[in-house]
PDB file of N, CA and C in Angstrom:
ATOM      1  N   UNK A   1     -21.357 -22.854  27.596  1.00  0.00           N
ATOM      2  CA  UNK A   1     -21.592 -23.305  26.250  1.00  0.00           C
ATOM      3  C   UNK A   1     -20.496 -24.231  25.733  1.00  0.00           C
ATOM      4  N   UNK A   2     -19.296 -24.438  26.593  1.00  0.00           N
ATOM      5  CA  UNK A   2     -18.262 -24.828  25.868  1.00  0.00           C
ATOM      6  C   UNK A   2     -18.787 -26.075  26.209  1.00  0.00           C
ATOM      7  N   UNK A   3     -19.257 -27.183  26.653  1.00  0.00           N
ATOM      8  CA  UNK A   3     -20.121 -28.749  27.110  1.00  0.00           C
ATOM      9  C   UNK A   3     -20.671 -28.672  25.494  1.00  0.00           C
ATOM     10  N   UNK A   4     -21.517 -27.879  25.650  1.00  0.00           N
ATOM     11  CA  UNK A   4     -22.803 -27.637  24.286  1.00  0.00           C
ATOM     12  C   UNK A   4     -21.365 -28.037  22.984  1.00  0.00           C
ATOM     13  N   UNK A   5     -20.534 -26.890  22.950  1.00  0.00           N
ATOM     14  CA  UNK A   5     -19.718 -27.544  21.894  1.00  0.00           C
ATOM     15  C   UNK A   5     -19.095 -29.042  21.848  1.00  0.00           C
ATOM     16  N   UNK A   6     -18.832 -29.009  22.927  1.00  0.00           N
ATOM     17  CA  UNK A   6     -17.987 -30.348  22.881  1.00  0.00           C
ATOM     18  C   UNK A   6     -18.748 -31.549  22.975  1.00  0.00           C
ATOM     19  N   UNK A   7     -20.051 -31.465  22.982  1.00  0.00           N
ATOM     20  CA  UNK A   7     -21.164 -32.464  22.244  1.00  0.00           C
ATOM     21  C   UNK A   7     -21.157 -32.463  21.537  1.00  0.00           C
ATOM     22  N   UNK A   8     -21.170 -31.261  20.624  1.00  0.00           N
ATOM     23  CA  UNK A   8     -21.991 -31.631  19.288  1.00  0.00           C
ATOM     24  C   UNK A   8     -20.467 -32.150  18.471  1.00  0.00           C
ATOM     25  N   UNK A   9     -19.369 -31.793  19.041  1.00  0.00           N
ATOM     26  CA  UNK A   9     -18.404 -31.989  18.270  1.00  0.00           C
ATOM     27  C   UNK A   9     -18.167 -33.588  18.177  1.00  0.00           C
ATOM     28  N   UNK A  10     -18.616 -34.133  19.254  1.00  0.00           N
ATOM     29  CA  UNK A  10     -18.568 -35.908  19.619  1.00  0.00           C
ATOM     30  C   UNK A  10     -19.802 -35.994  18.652  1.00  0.00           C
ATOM     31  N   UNK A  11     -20.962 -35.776  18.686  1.00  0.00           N
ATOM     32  CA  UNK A  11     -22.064 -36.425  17.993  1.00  0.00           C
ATOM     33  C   UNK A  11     -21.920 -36.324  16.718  1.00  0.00           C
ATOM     34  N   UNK A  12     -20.853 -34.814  16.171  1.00  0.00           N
ATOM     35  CA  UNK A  12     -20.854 -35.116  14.327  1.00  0.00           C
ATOM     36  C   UNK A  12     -19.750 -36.171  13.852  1.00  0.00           C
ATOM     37  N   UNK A  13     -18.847 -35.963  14.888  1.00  0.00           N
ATOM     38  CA  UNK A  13     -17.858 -37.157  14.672  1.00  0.00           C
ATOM     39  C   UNK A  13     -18.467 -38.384  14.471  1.00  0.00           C
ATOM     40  N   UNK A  14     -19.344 -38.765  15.471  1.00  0.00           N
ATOM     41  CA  UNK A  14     -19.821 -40.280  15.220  1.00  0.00           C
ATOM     42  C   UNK A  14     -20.583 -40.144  13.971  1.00  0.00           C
ATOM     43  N   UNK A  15     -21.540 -39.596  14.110  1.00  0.00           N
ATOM     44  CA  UNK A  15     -22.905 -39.833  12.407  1.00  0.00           C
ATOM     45  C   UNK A  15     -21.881 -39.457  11.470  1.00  0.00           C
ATOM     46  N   UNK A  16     -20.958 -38.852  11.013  1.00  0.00           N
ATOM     47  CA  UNK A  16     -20.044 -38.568  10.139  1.00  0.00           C
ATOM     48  C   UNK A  16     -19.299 -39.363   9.898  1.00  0.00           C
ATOM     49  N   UNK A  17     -18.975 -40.892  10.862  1.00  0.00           N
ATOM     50  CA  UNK A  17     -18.101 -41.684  10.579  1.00  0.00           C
ATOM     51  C   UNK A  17     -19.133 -43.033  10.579  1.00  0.00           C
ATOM     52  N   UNK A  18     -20.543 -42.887  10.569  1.00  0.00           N
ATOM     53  CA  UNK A  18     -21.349 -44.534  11.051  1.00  0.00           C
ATOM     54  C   UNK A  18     -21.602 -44.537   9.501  1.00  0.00           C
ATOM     55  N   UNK A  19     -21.356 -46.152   9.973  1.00  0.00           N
ATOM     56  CA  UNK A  19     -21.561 -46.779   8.565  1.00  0.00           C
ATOM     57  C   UNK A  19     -23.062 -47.738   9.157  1.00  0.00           C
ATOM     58  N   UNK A  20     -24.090 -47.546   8.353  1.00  0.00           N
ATOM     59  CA  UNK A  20     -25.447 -47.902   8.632  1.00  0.00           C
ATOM     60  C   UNK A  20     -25.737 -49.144   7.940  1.00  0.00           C
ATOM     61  N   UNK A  21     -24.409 -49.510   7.733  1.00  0.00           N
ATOM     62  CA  UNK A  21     -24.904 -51.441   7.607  1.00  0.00           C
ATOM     63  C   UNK A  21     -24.271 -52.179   8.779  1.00  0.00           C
ATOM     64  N   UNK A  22     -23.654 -51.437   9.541  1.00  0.00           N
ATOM     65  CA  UNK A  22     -22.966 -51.950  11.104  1.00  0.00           C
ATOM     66  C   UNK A  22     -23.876 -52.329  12.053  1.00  0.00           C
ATOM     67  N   UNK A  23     -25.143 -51.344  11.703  1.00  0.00           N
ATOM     68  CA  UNK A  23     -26.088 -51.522  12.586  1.00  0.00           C
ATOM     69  C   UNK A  23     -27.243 -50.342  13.091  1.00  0.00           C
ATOM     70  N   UNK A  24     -27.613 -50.306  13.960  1.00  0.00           N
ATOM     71  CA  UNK A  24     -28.576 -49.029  14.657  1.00  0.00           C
ATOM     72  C   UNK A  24     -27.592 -48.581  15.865  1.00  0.00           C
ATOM     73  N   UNK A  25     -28.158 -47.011  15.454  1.00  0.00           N
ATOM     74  CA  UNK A  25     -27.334 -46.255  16.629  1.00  0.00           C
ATOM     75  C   UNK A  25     -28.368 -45.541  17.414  1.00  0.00           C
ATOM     76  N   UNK A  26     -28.306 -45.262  18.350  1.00  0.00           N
ATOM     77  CA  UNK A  26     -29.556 -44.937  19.495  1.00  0.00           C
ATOM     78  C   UNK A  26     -28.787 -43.997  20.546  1.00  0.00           C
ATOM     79  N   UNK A  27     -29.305 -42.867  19.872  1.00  0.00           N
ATOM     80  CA  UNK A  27     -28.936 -41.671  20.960  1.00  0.00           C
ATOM     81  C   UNK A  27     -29.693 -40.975  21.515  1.00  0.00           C
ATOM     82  N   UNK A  28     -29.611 -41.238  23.066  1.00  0.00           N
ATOM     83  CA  UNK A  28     -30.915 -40.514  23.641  1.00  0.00           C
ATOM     84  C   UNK A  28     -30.512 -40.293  25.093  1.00  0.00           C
ATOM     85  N   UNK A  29     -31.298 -39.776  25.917  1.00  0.00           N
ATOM     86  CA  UNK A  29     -31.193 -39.409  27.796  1.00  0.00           C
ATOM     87  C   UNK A  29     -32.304 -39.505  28.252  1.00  0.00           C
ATOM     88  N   UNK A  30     -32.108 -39.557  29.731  1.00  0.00           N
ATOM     89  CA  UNK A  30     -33.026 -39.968  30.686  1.00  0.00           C
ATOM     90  C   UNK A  30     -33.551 -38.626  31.124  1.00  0.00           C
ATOM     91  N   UNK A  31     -33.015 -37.441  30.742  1.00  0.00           N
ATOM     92  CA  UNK A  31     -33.197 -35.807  31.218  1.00  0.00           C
ATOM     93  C   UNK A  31     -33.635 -35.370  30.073  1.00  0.00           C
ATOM     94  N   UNK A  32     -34.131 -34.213  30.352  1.00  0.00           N
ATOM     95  CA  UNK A  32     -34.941 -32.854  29.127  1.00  0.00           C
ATOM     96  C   UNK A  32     -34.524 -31.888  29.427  1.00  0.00           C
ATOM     97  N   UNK A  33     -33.734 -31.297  29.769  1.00  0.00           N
ATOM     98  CA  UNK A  33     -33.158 -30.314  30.581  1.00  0.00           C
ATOM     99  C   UNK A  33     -31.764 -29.347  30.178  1.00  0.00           C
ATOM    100  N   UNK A  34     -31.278 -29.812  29.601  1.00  0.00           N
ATOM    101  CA  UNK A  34     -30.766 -29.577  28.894  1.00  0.00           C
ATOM    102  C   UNK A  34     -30.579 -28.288  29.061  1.00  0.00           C
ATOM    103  N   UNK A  35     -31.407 -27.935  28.035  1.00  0.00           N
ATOM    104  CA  UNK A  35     -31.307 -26.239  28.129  1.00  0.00           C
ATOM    105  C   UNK A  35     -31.749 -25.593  29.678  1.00  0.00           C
ATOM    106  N   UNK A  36     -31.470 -26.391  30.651  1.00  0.00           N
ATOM    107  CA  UNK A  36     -31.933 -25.257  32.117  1.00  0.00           C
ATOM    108  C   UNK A  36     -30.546 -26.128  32.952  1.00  0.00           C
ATOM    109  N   UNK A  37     -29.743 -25.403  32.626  1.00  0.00           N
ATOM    110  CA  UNK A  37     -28.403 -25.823  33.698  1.00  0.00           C
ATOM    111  C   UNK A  37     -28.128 -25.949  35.020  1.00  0.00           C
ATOM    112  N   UNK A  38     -28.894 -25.334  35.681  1.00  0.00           N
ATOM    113  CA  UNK A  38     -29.123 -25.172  37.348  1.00  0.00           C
ATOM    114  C   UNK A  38     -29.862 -26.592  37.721  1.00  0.00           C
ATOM    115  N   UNK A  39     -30.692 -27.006  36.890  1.00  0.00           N
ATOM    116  CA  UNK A  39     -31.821 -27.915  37.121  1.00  0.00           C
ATOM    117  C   UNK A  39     -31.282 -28.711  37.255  1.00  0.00           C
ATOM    118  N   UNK A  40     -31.294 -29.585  38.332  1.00  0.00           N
ATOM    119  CA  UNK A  40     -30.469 -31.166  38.580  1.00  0.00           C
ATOM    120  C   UNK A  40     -31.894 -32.090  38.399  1.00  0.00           C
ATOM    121  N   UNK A  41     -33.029 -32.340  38.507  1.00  0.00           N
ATOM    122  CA  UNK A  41     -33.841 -33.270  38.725  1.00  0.00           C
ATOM    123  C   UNK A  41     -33.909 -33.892  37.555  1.00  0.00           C
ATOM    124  N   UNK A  42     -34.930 -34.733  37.330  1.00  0.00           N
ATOM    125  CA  UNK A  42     -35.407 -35.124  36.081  1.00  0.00           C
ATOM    126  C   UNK A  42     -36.784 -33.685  35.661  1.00  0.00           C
ATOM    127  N   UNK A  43     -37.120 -34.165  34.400  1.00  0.00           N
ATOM    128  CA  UNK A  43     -37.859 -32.909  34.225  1.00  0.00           C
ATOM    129  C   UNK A  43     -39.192 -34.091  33.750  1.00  0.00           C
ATOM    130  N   UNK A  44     -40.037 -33.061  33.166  1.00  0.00           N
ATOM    131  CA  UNK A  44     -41.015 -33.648  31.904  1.00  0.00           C
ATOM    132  C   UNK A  44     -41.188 -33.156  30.566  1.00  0.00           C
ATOM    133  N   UNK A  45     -39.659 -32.487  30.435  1.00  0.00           N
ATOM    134  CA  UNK A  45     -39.579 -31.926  28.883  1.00  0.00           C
ATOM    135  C   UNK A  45     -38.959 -32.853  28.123  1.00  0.00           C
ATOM    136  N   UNK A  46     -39.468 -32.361  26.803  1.00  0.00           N
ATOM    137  CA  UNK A  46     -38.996 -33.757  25.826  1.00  0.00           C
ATOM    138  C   UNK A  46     -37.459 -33.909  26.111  1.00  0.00           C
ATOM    139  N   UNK A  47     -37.304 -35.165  25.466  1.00  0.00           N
ATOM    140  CA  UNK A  47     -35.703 -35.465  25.449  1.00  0.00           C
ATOM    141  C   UNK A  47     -35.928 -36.201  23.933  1.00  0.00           C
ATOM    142  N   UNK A  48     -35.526 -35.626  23.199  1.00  0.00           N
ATOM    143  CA  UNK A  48     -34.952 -35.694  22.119  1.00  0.00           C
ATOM    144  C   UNK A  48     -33.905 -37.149  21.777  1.00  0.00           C
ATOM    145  N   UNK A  49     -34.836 -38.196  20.564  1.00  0.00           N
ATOM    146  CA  UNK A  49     -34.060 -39.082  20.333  1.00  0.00           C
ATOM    147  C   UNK A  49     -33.063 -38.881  19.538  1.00  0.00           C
ATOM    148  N   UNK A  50     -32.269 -39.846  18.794  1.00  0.00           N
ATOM    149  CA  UNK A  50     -31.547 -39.952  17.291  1.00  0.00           C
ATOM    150  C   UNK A  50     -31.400 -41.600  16.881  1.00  0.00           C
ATOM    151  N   UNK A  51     -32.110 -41.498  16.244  1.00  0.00           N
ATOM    152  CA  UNK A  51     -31.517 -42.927  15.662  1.00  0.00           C
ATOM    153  C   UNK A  51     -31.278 -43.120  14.538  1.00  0.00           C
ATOM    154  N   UNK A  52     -30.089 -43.706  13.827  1.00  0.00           N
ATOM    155  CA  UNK A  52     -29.145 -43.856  12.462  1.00  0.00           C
ATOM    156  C   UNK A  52     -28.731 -45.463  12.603  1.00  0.00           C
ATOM    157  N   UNK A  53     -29.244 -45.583  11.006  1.00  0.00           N
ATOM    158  CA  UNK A  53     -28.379 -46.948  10.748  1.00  0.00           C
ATOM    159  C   UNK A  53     -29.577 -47.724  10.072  1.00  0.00           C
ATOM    160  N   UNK A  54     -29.290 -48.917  10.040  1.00  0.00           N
ATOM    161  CA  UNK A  54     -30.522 -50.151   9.600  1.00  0.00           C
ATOM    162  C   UNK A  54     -31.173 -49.959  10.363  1.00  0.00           C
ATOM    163  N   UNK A  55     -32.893 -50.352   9.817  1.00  0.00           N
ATOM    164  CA  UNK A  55     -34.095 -49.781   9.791  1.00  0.00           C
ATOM    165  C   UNK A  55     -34.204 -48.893  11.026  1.00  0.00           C
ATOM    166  N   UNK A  56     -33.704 -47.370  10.817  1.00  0.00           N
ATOM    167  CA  UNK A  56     -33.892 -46.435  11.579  1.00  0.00           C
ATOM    168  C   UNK A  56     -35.528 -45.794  11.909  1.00  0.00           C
ATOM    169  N   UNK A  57     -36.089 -45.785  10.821  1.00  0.00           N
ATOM    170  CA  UNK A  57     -37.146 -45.445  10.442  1.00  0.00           C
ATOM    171  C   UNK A  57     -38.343 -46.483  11.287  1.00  0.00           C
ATOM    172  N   UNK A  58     -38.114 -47.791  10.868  1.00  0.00           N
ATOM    173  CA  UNK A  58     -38.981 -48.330  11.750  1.00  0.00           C
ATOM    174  C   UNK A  58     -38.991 -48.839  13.145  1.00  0.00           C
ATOM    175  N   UNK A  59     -37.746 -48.428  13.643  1.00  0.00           N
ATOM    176  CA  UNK A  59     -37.580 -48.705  14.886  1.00  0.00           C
ATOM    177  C   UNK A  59     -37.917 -47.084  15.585  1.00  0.00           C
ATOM    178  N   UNK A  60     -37.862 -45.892  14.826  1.00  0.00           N
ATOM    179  CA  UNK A  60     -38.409 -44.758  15.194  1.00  0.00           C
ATOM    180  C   UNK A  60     -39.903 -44.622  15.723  1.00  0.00           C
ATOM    181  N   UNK A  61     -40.177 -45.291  14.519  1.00  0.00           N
ATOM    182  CA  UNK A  61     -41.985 -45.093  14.755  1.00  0.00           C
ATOM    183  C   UNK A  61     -42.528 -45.943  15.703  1.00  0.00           C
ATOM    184  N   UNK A  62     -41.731 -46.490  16.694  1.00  0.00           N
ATOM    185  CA  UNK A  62     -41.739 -47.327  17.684  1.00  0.00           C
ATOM    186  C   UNK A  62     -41.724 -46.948  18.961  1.00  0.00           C
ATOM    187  N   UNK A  63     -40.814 -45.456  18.941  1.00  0.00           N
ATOM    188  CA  UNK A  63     -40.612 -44.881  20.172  1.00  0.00           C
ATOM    189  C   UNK A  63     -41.803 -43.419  20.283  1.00  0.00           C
ATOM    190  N   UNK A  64     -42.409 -43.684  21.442  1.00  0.00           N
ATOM    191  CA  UNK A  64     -43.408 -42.701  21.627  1.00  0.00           C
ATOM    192  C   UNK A  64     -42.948 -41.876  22.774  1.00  0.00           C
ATOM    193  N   UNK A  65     -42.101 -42.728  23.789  1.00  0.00           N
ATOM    194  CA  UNK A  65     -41.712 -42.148  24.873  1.00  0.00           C
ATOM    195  C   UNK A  65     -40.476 -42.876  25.170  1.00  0.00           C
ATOM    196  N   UNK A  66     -39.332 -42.116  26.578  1.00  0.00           N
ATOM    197  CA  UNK A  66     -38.746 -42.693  27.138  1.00  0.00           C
ATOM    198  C   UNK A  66     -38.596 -44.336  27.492  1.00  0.00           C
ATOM    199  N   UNK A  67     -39.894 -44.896  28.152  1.00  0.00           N
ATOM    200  CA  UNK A  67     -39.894 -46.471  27.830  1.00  0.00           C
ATOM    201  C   UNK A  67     -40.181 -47.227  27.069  1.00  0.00           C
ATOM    202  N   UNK A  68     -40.168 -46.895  25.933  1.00  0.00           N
ATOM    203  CA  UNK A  68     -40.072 -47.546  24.607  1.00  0.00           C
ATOM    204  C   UNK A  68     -37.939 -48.109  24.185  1.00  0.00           C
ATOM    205  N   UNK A  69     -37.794 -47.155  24.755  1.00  0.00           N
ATOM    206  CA  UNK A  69     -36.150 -46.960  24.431  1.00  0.00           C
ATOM    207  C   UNK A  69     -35.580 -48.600  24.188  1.00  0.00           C
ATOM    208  N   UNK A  70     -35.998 -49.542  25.950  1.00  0.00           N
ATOM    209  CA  UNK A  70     -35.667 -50.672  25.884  1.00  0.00           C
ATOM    210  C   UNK A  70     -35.877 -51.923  25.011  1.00  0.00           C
ATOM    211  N   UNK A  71     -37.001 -51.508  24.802  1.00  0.00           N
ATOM    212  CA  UNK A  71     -37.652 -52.496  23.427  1.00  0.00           C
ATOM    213  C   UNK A  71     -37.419 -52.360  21.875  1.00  0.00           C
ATOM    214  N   UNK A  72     -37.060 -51.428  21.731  1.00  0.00           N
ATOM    215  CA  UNK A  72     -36.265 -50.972  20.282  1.00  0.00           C
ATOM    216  C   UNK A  72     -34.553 -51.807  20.717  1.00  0.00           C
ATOM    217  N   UNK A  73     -34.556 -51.194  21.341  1.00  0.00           N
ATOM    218  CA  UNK A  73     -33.149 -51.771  21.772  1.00  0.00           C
ATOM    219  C   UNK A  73     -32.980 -53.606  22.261  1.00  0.00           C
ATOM    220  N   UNK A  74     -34.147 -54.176  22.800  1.00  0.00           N
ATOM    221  CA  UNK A  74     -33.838 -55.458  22.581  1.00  0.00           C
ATOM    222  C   UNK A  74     -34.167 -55.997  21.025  1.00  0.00           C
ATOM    223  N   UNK A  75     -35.258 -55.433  20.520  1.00  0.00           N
ATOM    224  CA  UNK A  75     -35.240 -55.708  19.282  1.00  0.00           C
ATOM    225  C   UNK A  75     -34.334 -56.082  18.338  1.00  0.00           C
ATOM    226  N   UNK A  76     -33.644 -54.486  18.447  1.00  0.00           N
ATOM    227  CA  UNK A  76     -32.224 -54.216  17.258  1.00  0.00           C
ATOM    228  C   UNK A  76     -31.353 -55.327  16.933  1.00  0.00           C
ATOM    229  N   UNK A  77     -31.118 -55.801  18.701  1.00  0.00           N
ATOM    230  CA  UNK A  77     -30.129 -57.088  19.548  1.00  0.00           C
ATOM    231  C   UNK A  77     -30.759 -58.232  19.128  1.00  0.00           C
ATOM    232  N   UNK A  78     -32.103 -58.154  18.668  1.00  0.00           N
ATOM    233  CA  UNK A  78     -32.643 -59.879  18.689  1.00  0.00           C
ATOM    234  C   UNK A  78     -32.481 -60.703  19.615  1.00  0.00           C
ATOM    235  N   UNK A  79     -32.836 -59.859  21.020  1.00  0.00           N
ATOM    236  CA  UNK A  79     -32.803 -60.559  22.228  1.00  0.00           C
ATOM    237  C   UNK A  79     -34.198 -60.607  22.676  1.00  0.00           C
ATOM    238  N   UNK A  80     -34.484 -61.433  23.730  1.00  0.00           N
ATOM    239  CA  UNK A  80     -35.959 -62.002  23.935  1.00  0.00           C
ATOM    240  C   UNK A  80     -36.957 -60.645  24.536  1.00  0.00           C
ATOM    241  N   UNK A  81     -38.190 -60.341  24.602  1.00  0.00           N
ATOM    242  CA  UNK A  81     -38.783 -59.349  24.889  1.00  0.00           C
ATOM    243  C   UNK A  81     -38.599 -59.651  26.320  1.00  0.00           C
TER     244      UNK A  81
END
């Protein structure tokens, strides 16, 4: 459990210090697993996004799955599809 703490202690640090006119923040993994520690593979359990900052909201309702991730993310960048 001590990993488990020392995440969450990094993740309140950051949202506790983002300033959401800097930009979009995009926190997410390629695993669901999380909670099964032995498990090395990939899984097919959710993986849980976060996103904070300018238009969080509509770049949310964007992501349905894992490969959505990249396209929010070139978006954000205003880089070419």
């Amino acid at each position: 459990m001590a990993h488990l703490e020392l995440i969450d202690a990094a993740l309140g640090g950051l949202l506790a210090g983002w300033d959401d006119d800097r930009g979009l923040l995009i926190i997410t993994s390629d695993h669901g697993n999380l909670e099964e520690k032995g498990h090395r593979q990939h899984t097919r359990n959710a993986v849980p996004t976060i996103l904070v900052g300018r238009d969080h909201a509509a770049h949310a309702a964007a992501i349905h799955d894992l490969t959505d991730i990249a396209a929010v993310v070139r978006r954000a960048l205003k880089l070419p599809a």
